[in-house]
C-alpha atoms as a PDB file:
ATOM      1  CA  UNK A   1     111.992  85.340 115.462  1.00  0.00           C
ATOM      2  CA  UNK A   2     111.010  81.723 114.449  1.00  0.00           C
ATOM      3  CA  UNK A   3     108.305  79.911 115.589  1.00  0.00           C
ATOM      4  CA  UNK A   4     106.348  76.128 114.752  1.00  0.00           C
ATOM      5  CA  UNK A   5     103.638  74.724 116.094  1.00  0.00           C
ATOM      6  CA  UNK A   6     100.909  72.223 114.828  1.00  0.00           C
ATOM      7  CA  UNK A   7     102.408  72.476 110.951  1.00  0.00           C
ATOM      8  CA  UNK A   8     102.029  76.123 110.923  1.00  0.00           C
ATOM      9  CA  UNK A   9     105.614  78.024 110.835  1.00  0.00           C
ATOM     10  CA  UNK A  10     106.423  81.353 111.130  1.00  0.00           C
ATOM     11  CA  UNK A  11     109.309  83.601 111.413  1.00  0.00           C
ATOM     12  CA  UNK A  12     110.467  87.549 110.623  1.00  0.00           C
ATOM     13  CA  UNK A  13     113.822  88.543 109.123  1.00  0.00           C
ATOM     14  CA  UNK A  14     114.577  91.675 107.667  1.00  0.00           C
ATOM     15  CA  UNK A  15     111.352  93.123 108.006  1.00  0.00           C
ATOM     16  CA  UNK A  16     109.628  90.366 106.496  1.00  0.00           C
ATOM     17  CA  UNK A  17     107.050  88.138 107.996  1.00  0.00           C
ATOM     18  CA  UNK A  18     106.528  84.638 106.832  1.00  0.00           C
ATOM     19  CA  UNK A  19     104.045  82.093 107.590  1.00  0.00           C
ATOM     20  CA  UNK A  20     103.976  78.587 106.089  1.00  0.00           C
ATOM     21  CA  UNK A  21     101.607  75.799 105.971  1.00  0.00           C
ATOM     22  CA  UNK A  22     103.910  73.273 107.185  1.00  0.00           C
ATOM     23  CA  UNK A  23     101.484  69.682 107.573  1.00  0.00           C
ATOM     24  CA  UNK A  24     101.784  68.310 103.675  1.00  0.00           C
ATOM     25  CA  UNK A  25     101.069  64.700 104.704  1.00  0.00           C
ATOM     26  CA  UNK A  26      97.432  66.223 105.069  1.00  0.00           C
ATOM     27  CA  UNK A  27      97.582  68.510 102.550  1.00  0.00           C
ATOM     28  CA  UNK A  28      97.702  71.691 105.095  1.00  0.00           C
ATOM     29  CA  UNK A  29      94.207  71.403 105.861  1.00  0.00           C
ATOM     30  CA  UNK A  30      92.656  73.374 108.874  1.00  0.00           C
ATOM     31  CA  UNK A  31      91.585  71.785 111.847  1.00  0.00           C
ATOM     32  CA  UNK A  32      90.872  72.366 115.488  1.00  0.00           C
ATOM     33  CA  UNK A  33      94.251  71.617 116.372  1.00  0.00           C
ATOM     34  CA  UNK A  34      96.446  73.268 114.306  1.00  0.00           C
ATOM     35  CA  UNK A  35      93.942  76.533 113.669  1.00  0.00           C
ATOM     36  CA  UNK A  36      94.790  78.264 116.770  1.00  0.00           C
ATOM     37  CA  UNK A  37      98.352  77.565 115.989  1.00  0.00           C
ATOM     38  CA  UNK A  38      98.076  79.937 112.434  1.00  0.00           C
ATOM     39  CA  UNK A  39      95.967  82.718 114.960  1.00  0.00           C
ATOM     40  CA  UNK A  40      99.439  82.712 116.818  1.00  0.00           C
ATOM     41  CA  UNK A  41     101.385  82.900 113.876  1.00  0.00           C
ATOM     42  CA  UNK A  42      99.174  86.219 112.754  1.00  0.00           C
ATOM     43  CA  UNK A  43      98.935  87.734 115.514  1.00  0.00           C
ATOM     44  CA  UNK A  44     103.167  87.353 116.526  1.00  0.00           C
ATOM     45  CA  UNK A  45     103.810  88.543 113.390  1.00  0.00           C
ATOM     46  CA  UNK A  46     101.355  91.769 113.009  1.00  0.00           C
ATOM     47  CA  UNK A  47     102.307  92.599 116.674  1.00  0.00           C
ATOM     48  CA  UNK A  48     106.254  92.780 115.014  1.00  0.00           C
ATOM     49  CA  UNK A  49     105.198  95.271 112.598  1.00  0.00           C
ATOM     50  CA  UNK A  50     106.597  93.848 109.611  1.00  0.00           C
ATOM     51  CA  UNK A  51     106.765  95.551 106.344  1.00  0.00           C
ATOM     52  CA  UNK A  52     105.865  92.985 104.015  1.00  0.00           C
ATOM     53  CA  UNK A  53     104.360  89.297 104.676  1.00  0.00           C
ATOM     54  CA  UNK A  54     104.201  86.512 102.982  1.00  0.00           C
ATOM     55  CA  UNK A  55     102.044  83.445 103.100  1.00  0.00           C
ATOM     56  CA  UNK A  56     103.332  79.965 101.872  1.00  0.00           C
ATOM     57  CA  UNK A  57     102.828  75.927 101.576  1.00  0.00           C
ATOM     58  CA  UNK A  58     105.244  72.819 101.523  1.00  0.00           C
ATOM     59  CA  UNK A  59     103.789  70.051  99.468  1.00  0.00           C
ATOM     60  CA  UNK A  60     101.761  69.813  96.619  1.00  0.00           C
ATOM     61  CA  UNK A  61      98.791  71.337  97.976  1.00  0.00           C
ATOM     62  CA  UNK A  62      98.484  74.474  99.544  1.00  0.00           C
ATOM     63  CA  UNK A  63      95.733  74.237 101.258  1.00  0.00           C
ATOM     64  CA  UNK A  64      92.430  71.872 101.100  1.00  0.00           C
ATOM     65  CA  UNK A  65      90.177  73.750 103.005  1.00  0.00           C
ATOM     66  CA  UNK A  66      88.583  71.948 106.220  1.00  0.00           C
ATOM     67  CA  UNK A  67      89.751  68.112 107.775  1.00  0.00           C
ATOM     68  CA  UNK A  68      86.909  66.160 106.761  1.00  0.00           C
ATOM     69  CA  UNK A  69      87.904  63.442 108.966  1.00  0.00           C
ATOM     70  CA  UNK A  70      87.226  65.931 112.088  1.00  0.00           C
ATOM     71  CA  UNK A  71      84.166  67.044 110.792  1.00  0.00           C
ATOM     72  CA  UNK A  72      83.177  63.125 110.573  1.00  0.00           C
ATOM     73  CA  UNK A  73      84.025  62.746 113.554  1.00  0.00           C
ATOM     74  CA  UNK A  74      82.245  65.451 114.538  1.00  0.00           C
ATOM     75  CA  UNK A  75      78.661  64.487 113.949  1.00  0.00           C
ATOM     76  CA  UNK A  76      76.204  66.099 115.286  1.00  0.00           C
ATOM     77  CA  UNK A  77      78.439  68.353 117.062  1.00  0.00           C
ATOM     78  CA  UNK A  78      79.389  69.603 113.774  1.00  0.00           C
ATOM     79  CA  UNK A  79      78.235  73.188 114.576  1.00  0.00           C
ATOM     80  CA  UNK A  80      80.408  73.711 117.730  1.00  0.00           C
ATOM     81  CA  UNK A  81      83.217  72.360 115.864  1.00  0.00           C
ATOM     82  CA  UNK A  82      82.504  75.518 113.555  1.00  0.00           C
ATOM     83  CA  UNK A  83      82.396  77.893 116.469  1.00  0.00           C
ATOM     84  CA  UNK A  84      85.444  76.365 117.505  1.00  0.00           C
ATOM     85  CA  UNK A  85      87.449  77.205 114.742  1.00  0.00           C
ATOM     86  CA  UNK A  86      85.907  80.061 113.554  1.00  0.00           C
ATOM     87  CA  UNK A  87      85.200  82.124 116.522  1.00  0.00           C
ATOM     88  CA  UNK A  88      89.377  82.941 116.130  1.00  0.00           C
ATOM     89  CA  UNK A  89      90.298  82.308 113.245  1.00  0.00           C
ATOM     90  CA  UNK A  90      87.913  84.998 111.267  1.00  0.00           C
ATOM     91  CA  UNK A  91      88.889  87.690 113.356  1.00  0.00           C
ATOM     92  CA  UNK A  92      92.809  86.420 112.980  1.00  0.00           C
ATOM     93  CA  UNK A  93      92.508  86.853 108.475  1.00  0.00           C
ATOM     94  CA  UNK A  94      90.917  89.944 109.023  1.00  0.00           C
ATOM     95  CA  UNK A  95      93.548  91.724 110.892  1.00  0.00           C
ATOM     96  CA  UNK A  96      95.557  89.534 108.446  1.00  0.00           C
ATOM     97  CA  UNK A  97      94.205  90.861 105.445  1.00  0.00           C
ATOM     98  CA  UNK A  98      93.090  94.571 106.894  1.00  0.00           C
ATOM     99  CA  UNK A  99      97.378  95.018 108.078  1.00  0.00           C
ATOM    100  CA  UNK A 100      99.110  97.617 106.836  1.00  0.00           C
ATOM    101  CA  UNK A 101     101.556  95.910 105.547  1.00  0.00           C
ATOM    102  CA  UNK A 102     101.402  94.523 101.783  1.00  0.00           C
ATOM    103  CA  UNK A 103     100.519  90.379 101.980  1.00  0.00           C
ATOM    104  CA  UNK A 104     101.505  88.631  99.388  1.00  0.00           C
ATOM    105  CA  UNK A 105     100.156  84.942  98.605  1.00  0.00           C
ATOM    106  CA  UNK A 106     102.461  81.996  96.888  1.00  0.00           C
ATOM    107  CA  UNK A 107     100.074  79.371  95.689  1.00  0.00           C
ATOM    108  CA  UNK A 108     101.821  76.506  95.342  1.00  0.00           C
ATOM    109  CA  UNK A 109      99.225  74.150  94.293  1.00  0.00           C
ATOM    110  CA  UNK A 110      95.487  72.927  94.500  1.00  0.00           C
ATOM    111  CA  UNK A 111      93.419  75.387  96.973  1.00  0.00           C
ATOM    112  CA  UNK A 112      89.810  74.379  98.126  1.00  0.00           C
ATOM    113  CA  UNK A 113      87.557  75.233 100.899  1.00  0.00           C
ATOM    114  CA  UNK A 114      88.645  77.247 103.628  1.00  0.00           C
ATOM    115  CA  UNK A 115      92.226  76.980 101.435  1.00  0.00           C
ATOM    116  CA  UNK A 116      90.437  79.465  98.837  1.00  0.00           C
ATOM    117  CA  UNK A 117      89.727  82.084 101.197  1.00  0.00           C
ATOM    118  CA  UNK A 118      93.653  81.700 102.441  1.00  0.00           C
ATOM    119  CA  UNK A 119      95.141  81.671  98.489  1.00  0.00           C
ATOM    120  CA  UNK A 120      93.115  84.637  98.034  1.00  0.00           C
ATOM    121  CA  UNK A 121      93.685  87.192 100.859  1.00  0.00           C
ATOM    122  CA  UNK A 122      96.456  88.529  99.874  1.00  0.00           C
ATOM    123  CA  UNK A 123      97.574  91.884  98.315  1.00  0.00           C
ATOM    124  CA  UNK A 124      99.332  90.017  95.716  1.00  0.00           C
ATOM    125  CA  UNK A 125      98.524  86.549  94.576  1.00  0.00           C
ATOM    126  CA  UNK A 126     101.110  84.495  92.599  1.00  0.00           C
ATOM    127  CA  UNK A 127     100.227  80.740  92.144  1.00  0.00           C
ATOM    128  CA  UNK A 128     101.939  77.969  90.483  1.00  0.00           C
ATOM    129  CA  UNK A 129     101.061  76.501  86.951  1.00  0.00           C
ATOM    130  CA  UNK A 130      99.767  73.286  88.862  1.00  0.00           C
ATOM    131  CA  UNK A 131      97.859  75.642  90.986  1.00  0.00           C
ATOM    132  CA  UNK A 132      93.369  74.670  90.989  1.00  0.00           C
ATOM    133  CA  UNK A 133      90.809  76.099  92.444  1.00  0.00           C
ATOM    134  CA  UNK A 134      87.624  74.581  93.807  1.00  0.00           C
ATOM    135  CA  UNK A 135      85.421  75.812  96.634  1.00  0.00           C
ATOM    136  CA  UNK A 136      83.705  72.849  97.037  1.00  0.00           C
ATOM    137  CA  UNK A 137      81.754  73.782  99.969  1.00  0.00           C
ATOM    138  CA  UNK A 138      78.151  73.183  98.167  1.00  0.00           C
ATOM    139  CA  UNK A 139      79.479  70.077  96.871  1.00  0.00           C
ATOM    140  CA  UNK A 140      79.132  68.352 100.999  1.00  0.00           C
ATOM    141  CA  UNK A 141      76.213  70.745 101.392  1.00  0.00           C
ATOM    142  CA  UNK A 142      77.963  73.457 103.606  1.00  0.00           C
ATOM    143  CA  UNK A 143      78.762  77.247 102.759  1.00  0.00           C
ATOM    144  CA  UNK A 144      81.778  79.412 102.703  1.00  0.00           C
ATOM    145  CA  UNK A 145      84.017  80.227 105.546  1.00  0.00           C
ATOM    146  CA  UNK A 146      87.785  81.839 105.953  1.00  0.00           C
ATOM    147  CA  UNK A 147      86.229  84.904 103.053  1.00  0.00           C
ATOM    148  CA  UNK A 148      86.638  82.481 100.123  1.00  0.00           C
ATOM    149  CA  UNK A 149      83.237  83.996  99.328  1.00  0.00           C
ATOM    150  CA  UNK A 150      84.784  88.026  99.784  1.00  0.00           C
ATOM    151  CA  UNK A 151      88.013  87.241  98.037  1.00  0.00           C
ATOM    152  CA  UNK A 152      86.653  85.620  95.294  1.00  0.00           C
ATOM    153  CA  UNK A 153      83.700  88.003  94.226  1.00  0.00           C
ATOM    154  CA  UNK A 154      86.337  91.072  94.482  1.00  0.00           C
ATOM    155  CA  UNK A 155      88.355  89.165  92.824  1.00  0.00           C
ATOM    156  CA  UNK A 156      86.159  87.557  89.818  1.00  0.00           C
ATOM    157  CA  UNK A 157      83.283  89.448  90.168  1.00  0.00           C
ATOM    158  CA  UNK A 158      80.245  88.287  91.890  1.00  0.00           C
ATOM    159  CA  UNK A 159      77.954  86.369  89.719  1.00  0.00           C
ATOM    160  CA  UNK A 160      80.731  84.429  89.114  1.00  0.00           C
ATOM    161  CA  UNK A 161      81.769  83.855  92.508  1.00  0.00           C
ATOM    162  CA  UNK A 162      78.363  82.921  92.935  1.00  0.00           C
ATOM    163  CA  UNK A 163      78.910  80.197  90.067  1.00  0.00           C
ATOM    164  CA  UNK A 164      82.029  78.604  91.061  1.00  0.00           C
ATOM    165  CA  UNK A 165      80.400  78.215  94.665  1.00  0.00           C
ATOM    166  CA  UNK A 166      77.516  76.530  93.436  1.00  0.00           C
ATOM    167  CA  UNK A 167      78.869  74.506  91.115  1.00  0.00           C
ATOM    168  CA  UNK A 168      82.254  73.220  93.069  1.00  0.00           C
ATOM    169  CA  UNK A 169      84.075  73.043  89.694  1.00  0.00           C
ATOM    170  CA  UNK A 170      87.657  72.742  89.285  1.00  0.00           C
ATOM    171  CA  UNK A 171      89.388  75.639  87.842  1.00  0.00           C
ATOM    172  CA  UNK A 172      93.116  75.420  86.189  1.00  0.00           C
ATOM    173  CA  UNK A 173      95.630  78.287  87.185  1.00  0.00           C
ATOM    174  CA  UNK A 174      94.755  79.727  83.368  1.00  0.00           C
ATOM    175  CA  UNK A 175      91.697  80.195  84.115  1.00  0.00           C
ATOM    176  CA  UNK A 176      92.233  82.037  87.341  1.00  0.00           C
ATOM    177  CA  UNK A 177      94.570  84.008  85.553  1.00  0.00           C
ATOM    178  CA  UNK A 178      91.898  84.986  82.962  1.00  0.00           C
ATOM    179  CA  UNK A 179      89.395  85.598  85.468  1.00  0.00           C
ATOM    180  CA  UNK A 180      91.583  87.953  87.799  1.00  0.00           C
ATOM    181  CA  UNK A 181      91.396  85.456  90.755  1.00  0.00           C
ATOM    182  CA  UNK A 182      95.202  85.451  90.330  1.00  0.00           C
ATOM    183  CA  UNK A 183      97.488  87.908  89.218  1.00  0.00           C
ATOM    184  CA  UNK A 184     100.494  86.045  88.183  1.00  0.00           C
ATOM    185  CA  UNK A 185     101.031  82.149  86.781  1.00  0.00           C
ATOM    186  CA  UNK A 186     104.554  80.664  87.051  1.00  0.00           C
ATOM    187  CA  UNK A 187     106.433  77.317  86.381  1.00  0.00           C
ATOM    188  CA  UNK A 188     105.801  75.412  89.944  1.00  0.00           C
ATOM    189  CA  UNK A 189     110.101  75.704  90.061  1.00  0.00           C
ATOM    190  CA  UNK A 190     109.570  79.553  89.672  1.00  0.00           C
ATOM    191  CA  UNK A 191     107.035  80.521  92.160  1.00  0.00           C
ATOM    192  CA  UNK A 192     108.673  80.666  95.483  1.00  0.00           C
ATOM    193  CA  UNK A 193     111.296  82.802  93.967  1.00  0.00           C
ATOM    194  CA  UNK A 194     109.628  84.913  92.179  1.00  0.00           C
ATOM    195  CA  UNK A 195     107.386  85.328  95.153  1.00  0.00           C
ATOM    196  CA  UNK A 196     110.770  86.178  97.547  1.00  0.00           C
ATOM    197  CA  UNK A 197     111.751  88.799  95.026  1.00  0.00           C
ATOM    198  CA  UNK A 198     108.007  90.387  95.318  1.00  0.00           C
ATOM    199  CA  UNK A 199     108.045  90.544  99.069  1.00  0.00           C
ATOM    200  CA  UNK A 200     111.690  92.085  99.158  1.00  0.00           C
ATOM    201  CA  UNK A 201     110.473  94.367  96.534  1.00  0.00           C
ATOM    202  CA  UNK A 202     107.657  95.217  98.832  1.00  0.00           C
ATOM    203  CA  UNK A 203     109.699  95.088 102.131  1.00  0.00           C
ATOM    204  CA  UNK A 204     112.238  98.123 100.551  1.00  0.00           C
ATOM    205  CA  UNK A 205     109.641 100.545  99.719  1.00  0.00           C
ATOM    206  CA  UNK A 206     107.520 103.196 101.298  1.00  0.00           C
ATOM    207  CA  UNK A 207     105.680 101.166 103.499  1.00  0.00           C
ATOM    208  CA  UNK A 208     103.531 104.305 105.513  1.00  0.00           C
ATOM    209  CA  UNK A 209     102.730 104.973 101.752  1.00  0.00           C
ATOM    210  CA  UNK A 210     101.552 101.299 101.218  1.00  0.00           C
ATOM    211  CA  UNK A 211      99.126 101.209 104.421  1.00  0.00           C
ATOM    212  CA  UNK A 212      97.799 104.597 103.407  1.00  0.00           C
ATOM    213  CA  UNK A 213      96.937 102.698  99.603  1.00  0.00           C
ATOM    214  CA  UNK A 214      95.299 100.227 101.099  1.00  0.00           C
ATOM    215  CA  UNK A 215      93.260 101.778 103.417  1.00  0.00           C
ATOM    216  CA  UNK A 216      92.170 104.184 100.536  1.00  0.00           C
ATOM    217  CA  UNK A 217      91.254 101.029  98.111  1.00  0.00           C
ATOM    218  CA  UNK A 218      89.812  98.789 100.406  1.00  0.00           C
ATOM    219  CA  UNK A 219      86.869 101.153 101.341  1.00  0.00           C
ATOM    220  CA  UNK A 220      85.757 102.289  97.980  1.00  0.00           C
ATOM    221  CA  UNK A 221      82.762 100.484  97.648  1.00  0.00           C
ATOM    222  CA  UNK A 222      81.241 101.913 100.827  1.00  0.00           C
ATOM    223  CA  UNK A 223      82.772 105.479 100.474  1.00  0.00           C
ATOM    224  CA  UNK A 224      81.331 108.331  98.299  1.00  0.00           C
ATOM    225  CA  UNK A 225      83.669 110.350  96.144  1.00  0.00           C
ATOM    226  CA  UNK A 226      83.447 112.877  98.545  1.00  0.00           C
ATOM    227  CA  UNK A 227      84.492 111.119 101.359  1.00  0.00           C
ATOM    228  CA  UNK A 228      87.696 109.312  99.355  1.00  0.00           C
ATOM    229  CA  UNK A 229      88.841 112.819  97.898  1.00  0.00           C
ATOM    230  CA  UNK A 230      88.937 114.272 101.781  1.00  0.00           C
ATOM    231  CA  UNK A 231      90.575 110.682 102.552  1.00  0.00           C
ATOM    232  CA  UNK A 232      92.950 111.221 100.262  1.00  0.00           C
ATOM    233  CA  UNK A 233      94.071 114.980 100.986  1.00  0.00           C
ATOM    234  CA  UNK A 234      94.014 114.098 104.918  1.00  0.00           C
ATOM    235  CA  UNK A 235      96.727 110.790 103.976  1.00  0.00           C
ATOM    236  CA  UNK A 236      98.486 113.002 101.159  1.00  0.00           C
ATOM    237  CA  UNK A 237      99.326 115.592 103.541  1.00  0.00           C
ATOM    238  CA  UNK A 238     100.602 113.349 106.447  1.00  0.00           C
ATOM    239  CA  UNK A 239     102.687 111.611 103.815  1.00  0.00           C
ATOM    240  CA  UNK A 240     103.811 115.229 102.534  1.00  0.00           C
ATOM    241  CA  UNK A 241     105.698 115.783 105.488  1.00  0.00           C
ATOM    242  CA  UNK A 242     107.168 112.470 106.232  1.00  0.00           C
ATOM    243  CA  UNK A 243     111.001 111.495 105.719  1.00  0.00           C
ATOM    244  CA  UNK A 244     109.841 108.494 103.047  1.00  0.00           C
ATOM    245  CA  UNK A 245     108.589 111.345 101.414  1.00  0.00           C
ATOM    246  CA  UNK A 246     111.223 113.548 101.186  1.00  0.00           C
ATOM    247  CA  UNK A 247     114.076 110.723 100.515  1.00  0.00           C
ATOM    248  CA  UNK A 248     111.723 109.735  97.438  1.00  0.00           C
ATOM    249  CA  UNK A 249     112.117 113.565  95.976  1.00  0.00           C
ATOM    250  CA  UNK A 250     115.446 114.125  96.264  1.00  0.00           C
ATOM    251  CA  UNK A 251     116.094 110.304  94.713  1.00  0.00           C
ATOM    252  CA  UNK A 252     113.932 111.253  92.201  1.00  0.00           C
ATOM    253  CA  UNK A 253     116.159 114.425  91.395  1.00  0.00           C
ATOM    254  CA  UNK A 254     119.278 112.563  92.036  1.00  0.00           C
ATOM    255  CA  UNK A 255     117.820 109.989  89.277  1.00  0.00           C
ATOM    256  CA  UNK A 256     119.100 107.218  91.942  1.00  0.00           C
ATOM    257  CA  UNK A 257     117.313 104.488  93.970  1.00  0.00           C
ATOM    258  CA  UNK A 258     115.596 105.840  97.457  1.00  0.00           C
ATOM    259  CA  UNK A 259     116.296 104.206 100.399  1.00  0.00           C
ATOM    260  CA  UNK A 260     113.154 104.233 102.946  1.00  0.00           C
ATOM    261  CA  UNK A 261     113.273 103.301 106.834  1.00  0.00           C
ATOM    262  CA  UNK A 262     108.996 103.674 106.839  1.00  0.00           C
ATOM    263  CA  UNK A 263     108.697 106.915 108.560  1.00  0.00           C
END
């Protein structure tokens, strides 16, 4: 499978799905028109059952956020522009970000706006040494969209989410790195590689097990400990009788490499 439409790409090969923010010229912003086109990509790809994704840019931005030239344009209509965008594309990154399979995030460069909540959806989040981030959104008086404001308070913490919002200030990939907002900084010539070998990693191993991970660790601030322990034992024992699970014993014994097919 390989798709493109309106500077979004996407394609799945050997289990892997890929989606890249294809319209550099513009610096892959987000707009009405190509928007629906990454809601396609998602949902193609999710409906594929892939066992890793990754998320990319050409150029040397990633992503920056909303096309301020549309929302000039825009007006007073402003608002139903929103609606227009938003009314799919929220529901899109949160089957996105809520898949099963692990999503890892290559940040090539600069992120702001809408951009943040893209750089920072993912499972895994490597970013380039040029790499910035800036939310920007107080900074034209408007507020967060695309969960830049979810990602980055579970990411940073969120008083300081809070700050960076309000403020709008630039912040070098260091920084992110300090701060947690990232978890790994390579040379810009580095990153897409080391981002292939992550996904490949990812792609090759117990996927059933990674869903079941995910699920567990993305509800624990609602969930009492209760509730996770009987969470756990309920996954644990599906995964206890599973072929993953019994290839990754007897590799273990046989002190070789497992090979898993996800079931």
């Amino acid at each position: 499978m390989n798709n493109h439409s309106e500077g979004i790409a996407w394609s799945l090969q050997d289990d892997i799905g890929r989606i890249v923010l294809k319209r550099p010229e513009r610096a892959n912003v987000l707009a009405s028109t190509n928007s629906p086109s990454l809601v396609r990509a998602i949902d193609e790809l999710l409906e594929r059952k892939p066992r890793a994704i990754l998320l990319t840019a050409e150029g040397r931005v990633f992503c920056a956020g909303g096309d301020i030239d549309e929302f000039v344009a825009a007006g007073e209509k402003l608002p139903e522009l929103v609606d227009t965008i938003l009314d799919s594309l929220h529901p899109a990154l949160l089957r996105l970000a809520a898949s099963p399979a692990p999503l890892v995030v290559a940040v090539n460069g600069p992120a702001g706006g809408a951009g943040v909540g893209l750089a920072l959806c993912g499972d895994f989040v490597l970013a380039a040494e040029s790499m910035k981030l800036r939310t920007g959104y107080a900074a034209i008086g408007l507020s967060p969209d695309a969960g830049a404001s979810y990602f980055l308070a579970r990411r940073a913490g969120p008083v300081r989410a809070q700050q960076l919002l309000m403020l709008s200030d630039a912040v070098d990939s260091k920084r992110c790195l300090e701060w947690g907002i990232v978890d790994a900084v390579y040379p810009d010539a580095e990153l897409a590689a080391a981002a292939e070998a992550l996904v490949m990693r990812l792609a090759s191993g117990a996927s059933a097990s990674f869903a079941g991970i995910k699920a567990l660790c993305a509800g624990v601030p609602g969930r009492s400990f209760e509730a996770h322990l009987a969470m756990e034992h309920e996954l644990l024992r599906k995964r206890a009788g599973s072929a993953d699970a019994r290839e990754g014993v007897a590799a273990f014994v046989a002190k070789r490499a497992p090979r898993f097919t996800g079931r």
